[in-house]
Protein backbone atom coordinates (compact mmCIF):
# COMPACT_ATOMS: atom_id res chain seq x y z
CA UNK A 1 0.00 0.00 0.00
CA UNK A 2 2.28 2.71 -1.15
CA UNK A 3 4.69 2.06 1.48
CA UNK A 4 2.40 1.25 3.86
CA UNK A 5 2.47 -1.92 5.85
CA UNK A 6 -0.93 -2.23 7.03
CA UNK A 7 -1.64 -5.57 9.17
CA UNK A 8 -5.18 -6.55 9.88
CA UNK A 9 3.43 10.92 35.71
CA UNK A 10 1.46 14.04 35.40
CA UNK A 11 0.14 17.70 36.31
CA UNK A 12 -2.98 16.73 37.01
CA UNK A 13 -4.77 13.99 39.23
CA UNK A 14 -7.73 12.33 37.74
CA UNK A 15 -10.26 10.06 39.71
CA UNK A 16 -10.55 6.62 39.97
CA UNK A 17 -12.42 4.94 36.65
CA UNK A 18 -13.97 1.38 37.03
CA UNK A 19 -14.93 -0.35 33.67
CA UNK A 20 -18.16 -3.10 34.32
CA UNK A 21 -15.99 -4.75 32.11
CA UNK A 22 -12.61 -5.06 33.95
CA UNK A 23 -11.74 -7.17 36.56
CA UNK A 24 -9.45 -4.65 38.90
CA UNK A 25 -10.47 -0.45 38.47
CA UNK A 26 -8.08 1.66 36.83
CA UNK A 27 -6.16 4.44 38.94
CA UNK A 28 -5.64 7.48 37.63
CA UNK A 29 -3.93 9.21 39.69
CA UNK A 30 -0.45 11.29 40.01
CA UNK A 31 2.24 8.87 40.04
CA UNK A 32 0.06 5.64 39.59
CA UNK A 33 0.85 2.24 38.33
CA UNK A 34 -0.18 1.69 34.26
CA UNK A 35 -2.17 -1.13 34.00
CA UNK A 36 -3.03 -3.39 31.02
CA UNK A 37 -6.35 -3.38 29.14
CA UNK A 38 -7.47 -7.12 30.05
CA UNK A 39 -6.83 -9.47 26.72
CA UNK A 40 -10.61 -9.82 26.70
CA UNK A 41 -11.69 -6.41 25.72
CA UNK A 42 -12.49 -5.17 22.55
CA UNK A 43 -13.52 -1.93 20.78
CA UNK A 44 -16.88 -1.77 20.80
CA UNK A 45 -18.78 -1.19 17.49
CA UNK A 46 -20.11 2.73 17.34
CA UNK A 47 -23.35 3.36 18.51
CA UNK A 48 -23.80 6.83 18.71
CA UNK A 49 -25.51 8.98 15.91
CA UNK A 50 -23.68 9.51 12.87
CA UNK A 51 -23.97 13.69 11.85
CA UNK A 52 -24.32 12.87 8.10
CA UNK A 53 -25.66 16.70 7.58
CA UNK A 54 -25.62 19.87 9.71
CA UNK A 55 -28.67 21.49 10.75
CA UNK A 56 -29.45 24.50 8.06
CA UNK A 57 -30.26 27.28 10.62
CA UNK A 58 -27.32 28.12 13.01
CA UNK A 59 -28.02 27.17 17.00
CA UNK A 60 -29.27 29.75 19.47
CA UNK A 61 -27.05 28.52 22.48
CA UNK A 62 -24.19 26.77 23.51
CA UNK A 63 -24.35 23.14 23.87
CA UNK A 64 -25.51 21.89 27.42
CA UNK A 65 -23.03 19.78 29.83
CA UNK A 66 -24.42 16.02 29.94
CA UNK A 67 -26.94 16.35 27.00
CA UNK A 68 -24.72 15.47 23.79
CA UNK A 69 -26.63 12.68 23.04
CA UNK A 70 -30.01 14.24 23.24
CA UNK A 71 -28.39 17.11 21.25
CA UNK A 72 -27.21 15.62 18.68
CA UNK A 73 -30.60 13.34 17.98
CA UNK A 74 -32.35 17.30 17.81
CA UNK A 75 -30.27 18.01 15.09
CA UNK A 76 -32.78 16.58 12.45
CA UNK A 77 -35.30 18.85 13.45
CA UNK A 78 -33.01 21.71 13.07
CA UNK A 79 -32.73 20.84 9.40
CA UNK A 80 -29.55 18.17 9.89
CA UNK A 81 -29.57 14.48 9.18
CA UNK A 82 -28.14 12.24 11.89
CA UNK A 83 -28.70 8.39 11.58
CA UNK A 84 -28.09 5.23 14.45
CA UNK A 85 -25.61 2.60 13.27
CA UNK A 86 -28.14 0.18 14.57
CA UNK A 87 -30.74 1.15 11.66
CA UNK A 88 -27.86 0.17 8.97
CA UNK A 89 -27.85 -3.34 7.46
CA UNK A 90 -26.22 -5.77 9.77
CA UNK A 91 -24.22 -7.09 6.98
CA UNK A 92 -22.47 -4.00 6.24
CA UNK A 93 -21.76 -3.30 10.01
CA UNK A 94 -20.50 -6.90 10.09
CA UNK A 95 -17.95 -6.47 7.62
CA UNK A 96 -16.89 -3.24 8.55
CA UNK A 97 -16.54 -4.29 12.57
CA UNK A 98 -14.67 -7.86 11.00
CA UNK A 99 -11.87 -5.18 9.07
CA UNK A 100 -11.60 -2.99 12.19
CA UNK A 101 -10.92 -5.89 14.53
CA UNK A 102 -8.39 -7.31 12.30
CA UNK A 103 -6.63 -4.14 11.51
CA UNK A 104 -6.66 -2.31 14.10
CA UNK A 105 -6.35 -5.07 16.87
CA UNK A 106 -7.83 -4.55 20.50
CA UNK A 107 -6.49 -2.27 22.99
CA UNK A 108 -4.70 -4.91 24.38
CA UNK A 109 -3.10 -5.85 21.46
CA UNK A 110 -3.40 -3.23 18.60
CA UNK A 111 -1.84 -4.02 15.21
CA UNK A 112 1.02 -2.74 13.27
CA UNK A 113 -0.46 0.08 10.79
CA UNK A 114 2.32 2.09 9.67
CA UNK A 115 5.72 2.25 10.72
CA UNK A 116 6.73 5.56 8.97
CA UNK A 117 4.36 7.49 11.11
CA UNK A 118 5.20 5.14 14.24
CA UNK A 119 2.22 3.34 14.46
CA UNK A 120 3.71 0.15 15.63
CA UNK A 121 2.38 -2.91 18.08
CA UNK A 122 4.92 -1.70 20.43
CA UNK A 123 4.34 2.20 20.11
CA UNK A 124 1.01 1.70 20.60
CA UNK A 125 1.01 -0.87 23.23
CA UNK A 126 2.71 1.39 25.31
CA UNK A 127 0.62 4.40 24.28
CA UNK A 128 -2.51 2.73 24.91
CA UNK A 129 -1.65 1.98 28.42
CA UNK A 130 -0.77 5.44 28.59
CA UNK A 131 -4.14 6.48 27.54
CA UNK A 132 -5.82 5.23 29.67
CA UNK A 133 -4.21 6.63 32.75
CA UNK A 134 -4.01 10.34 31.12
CA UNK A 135 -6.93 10.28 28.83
CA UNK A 136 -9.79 7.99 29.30
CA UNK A 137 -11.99 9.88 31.71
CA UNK A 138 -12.22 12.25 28.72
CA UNK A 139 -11.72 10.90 25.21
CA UNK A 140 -13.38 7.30 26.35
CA UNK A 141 -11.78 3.96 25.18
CA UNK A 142 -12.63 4.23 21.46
CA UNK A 143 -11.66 8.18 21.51
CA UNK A 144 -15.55 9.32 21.05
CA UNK A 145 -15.07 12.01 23.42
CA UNK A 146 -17.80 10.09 25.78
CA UNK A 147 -15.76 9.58 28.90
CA UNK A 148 -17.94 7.88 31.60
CA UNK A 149 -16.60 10.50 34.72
CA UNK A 150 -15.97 13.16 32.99
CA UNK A 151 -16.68 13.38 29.01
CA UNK A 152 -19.67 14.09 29.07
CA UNK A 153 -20.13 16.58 31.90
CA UNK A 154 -17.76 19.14 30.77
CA UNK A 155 -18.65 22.16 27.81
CA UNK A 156 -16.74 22.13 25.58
CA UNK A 157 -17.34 18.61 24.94
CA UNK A 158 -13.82 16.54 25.05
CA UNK A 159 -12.79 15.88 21.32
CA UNK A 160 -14.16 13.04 19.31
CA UNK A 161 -11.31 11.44 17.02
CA UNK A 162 -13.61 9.29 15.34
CA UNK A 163 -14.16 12.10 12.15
CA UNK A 164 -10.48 12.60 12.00
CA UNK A 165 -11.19 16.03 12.28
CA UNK A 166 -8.80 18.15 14.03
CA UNK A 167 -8.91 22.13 14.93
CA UNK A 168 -5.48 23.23 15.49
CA UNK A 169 -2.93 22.51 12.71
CA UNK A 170 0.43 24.18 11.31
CA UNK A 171 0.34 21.93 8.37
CA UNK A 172 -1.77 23.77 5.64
CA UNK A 173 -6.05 24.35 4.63
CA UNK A 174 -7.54 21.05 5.24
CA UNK A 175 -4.83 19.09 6.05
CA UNK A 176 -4.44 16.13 9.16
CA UNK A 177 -2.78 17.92 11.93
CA UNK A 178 1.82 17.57 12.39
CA UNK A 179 2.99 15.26 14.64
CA UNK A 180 4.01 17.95 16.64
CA UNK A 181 0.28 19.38 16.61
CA UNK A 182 -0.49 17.16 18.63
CA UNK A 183 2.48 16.98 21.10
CA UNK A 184 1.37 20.58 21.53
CA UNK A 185 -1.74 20.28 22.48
CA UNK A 186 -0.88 17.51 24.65
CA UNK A 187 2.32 19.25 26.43
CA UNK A 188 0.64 22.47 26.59
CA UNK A 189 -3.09 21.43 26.62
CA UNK A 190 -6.39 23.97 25.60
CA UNK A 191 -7.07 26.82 27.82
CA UNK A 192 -10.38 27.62 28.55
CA UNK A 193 -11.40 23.84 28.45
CA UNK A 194 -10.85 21.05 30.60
CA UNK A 195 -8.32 19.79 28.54
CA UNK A 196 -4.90 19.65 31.33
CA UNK A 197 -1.50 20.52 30.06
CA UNK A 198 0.54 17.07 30.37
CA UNK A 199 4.19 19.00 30.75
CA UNK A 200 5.04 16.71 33.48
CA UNK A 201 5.08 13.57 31.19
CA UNK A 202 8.60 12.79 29.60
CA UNK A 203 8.67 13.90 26.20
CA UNK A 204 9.01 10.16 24.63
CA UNK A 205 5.29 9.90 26.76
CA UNK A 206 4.00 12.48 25.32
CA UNK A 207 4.71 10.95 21.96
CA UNK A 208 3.26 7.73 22.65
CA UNK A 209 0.28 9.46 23.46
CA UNK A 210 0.50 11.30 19.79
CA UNK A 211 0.53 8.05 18.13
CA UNK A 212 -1.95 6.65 20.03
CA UNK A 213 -4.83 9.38 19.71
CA UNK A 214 -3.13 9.16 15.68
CA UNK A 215 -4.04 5.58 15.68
CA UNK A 216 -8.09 6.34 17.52
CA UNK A 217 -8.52 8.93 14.85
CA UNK A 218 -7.66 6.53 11.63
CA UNK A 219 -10.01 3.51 13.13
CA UNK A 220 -12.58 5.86 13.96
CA UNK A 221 -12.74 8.00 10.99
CA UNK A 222 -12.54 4.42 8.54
CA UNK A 223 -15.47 3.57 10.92
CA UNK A 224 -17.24 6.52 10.77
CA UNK A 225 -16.99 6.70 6.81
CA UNK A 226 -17.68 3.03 6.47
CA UNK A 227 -21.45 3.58 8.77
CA UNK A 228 -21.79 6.60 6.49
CA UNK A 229 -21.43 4.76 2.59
CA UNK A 230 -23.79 2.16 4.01
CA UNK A 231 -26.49 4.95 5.23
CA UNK A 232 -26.43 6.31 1.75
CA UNK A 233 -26.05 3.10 -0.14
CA UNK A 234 -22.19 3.83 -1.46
CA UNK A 235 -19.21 1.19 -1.97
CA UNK A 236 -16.83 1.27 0.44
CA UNK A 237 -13.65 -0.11 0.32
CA UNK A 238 -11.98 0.29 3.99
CA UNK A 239 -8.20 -1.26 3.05
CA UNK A 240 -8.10 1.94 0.25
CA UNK A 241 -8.92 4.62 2.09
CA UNK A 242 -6.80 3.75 5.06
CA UNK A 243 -4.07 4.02 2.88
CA UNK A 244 -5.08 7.29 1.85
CA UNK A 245 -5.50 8.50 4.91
CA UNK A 246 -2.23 7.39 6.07
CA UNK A 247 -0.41 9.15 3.08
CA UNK A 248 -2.86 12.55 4.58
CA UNK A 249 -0.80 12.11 7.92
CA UNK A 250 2.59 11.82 6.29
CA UNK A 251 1.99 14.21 3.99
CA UNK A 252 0.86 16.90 6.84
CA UNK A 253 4.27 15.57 8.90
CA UNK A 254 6.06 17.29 5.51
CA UNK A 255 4.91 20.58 4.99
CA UNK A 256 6.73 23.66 4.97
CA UNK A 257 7.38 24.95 8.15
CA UNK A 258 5.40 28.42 9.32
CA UNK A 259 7.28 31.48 8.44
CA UNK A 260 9.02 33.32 10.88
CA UNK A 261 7.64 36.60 12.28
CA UNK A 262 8.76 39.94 11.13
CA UNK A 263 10.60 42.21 13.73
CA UNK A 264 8.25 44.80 14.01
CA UNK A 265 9.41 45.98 17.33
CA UNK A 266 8.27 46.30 20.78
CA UNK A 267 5.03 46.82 21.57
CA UNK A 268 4.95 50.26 21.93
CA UNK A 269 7.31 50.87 19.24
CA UNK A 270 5.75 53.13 16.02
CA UNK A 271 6.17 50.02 13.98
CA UNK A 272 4.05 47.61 16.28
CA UNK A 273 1.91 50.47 16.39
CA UNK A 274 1.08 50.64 12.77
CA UNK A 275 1.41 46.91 12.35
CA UNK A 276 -1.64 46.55 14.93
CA UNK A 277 -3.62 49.42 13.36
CA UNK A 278 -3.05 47.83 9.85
CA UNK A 279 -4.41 45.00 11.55
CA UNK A 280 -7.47 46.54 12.83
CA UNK A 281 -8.16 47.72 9.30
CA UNK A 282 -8.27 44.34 7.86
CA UNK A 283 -10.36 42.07 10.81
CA UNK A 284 -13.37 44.93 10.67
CA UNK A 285 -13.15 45.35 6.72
CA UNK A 286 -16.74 44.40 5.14
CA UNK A 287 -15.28 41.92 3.49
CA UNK A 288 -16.11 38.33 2.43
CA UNK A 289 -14.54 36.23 5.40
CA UNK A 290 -13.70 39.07 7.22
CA UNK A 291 -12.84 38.77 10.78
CA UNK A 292 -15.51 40.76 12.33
CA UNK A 293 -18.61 38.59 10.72
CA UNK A 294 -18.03 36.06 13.15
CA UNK A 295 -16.09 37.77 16.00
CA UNK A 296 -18.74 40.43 16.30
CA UNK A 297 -17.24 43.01 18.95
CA UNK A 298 -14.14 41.73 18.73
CA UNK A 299 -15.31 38.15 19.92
CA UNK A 300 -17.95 39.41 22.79
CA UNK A 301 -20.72 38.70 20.27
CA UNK A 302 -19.45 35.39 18.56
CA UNK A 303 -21.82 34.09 15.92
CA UNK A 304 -22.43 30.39 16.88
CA UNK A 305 -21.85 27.57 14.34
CA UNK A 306 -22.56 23.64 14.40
CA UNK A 307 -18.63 21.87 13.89
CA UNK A 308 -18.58 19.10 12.34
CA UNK A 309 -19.34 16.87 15.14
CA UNK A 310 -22.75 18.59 15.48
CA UNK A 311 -21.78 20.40 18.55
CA UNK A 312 -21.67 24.01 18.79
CA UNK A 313 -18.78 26.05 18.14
CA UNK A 314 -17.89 29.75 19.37
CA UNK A 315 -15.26 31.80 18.14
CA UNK A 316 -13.09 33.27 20.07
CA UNK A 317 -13.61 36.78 22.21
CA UNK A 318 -10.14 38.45 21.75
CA UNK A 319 -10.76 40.39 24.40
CA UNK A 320 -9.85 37.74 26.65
CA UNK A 321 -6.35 36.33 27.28
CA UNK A 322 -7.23 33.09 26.58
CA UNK A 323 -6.83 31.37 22.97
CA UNK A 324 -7.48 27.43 22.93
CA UNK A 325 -5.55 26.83 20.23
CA UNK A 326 -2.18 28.62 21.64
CA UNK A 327 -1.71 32.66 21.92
CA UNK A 328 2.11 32.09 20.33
CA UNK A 329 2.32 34.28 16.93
CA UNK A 330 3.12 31.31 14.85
CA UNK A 331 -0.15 29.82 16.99
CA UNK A 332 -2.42 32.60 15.10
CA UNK A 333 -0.63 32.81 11.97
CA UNK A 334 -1.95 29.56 11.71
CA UNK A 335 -5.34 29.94 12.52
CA UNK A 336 -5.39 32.89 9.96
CA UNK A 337 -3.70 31.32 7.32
CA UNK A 338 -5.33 28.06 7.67
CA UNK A 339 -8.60 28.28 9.22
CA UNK A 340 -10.24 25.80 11.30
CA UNK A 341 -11.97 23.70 9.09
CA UNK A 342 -13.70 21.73 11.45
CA UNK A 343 -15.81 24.32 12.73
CA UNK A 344 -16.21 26.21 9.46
CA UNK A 345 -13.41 28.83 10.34
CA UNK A 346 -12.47 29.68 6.70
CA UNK A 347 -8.18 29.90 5.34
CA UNK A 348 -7.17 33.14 4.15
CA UNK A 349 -4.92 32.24 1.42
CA UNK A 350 -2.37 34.40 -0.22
CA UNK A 351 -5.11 35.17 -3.09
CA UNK A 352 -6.62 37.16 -0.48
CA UNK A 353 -3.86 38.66 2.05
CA UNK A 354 -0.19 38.50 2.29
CA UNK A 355 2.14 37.37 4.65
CA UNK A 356 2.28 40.59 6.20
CA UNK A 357 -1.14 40.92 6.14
CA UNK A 358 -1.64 38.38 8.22
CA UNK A 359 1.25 39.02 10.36
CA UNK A 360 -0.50 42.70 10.92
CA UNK A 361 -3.78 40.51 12.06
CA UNK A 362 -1.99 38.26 14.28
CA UNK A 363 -0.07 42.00 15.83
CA UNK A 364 -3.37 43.11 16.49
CA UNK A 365 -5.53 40.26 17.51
CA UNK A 366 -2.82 39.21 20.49
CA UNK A 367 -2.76 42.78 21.08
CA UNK A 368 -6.57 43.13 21.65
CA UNK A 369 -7.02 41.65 25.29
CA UNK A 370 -3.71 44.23 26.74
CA UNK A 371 -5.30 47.45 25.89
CA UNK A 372 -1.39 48.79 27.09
CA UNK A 373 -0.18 47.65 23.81
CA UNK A 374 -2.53 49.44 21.55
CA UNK A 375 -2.47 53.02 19.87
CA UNK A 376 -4.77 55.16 20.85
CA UNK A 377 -7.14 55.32 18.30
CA UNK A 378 -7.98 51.67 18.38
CA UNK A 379 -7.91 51.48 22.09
CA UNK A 380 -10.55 53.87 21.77
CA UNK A 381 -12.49 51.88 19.07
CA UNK A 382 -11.99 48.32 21.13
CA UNK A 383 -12.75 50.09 24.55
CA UNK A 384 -14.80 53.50 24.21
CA UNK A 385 -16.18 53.26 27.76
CA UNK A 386 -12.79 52.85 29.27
CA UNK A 387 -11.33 55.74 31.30
């Protein structure tokens, strides 16, 4: 398969998680012993709604801690289309569960899918057992974002990896998140949710973990595409896309590297100053993916969205200090450049603003929540009732 050889302790204390079907409970906390997933225990075939279509008028609120079930099965009378595996022909589920278990293993034992990108027996041994100490209150045992203690009590919900959908990548418009994406998120985790920065793990850890939630995301997202060809009647053949989606990840592990950014000074040097108000020009321009249509205010009014996943997604206020997907310039540059598919967050290619353009958005949208670093005329625009 093109190169692929595809075979069928921490800063934060979690609590104790007991699986009905284990025979000793699983401790989670600081500094405790990794234990084994029992031989027995296999990934369970999906059961959850599939979001096939997104609802055609945009939500009116948030989504609601411990309802994501019940909100996602409203979608279809929002104008989406969401469908139960169970209502699909048992013979397609069959064969589609009979590839999965013989690719992808159990979590015991998961197979060998591609040893360019790491995703070895022994790799992911040892990051499944790392899992499930660090992250299976949270992202659940298949990575569905459903964790029993804590998944599905928390707003925003933890991510699903079953779409391979991801929201924070360096690696280009559309594209499967780096390597070191992830590592990021992992090392430094996503403010504003309950996702935990996991800087106390050893770096090779933290990499385990990578491949691991790399490995949840390909089964889940052959999975999810498989449910989704049988709902509309479509071929599917699972061995040829999972070696297209493998050549996705290596391909986004290659991509050029994020430019530098420019000296433009201190910030309260004239040429900050004009980068920022440059910048303030170009995110309230009435312009076709302009900043401002969806970070009304400056973020205070975000216009809601569904994501992918059918949950809801709100921009960001940049009035706040807090940016999930990393307040770094490179960090925004990305976000600019690239979007966020996922959640409908369009790129901004070159056709449509430069380098420096976007360098002179990412001045002034890091500059927004310090009203100290701005010039005085769009201090005065951002804040007008400060004294």
């Amino acid at each position: 398969m093109s190169g692929h050889r595809v075979l069928q302790n921490q800063s934060r204390c979690f609590l104790l998680v007991t699986l009905v079907t284990l025979p000793v409970p699983i401790i989670t906390g600081c500094g405790s012993p990794v234990v084994h997933y029992p031989a027995q225990l296999v990934f369970p075939p999906r059961a959850d709604r599939l979001v096939l279509q997104l609802p055609t008028q945009a939500p009116l609120k948030e989504n609601t801690a411990g309802r994501l079930d019940e909100e996602i099965a409203a979608l279809d009378s929002l104008g989406g289309r969401t469908v139960e595996p169970q209502s699909l022909a048992e013979a397609d589920r069959d064969a589609l569960n009979q590839f999965l278990t013989a690719t992808f293993g159990t979590p015991a034992a998961p197979q060998t899918i591609s040893e360019s990108l790491k995703l070895t027996r022994d790799h992911l041994r040892e990051g499944a057992r790392l899992y499930k100490t660090k992250c299976f209150d949270c992202h659940n045992l298949t990575g569905d974002g459903r964790g029993a203690k804590a998944g599905q009590f928390v707003v925003p919900f933890p991510r699903d990896y079953r779409q391979g959908a991801f929201k924070f990548v360096t690696s280009g418009e559309g594209m499967k998140p780096r390597r070191s994406d992830l590592l990021r998120t992992i090392h430094h985790g996503l403010p504003g949710t309950a996702m935990p920065a996991f800087s106390l793990l050893e770096p090779g850890e933290r990499d385990l973990l990578a491949g691991y939630v790399m490995f949840l995301s390909l089964r889940g997202q052959i999975e999810f595409e498989g449910l989704h060809a049988a709902a509309e009647g479509r071929p599917f053949q699972p061995a040829e896309r999972l070696s297209t989606l493998l050549r996705e990840w290596e391909h986004a592990d290659a991509a050029p590297p994020l430019p530098t950014p420019p000296d433009d000074g201190d910030y309260d040097s004239p040429r900050f100053h004009e980068a920022v108000r440059r910048g303030y020009r170009l995110f309230t321009a009435k312009t076709e993916n302009s900043c401002i249509s969806c970070h009304e205010d400056f973020g205070r009014k975000p216009v809601l969205r569904y994501d992918v996943w059918g949950t809801v997604a709100k921009p960001a206020n940049f009035t706040e200090t807090t940016l999930k997907g990393g307040k770094e310039p490179q960090d925004v540059y990305a976000r600019i450049r690239f979007g966020i598919a996922p959640v409908g967050m369009p790129a901004h290619p070159p056709t449509q603003y430069t380098d420096r353009e976007v360098w002179d958005l990412v001045r002034f949208v890091t500059s927004i929540p310090y009203p100290v670093r701005l010039p005085p005329d769009v201090h005065d625009a951002i804040y007008p009732n400060a004294k």
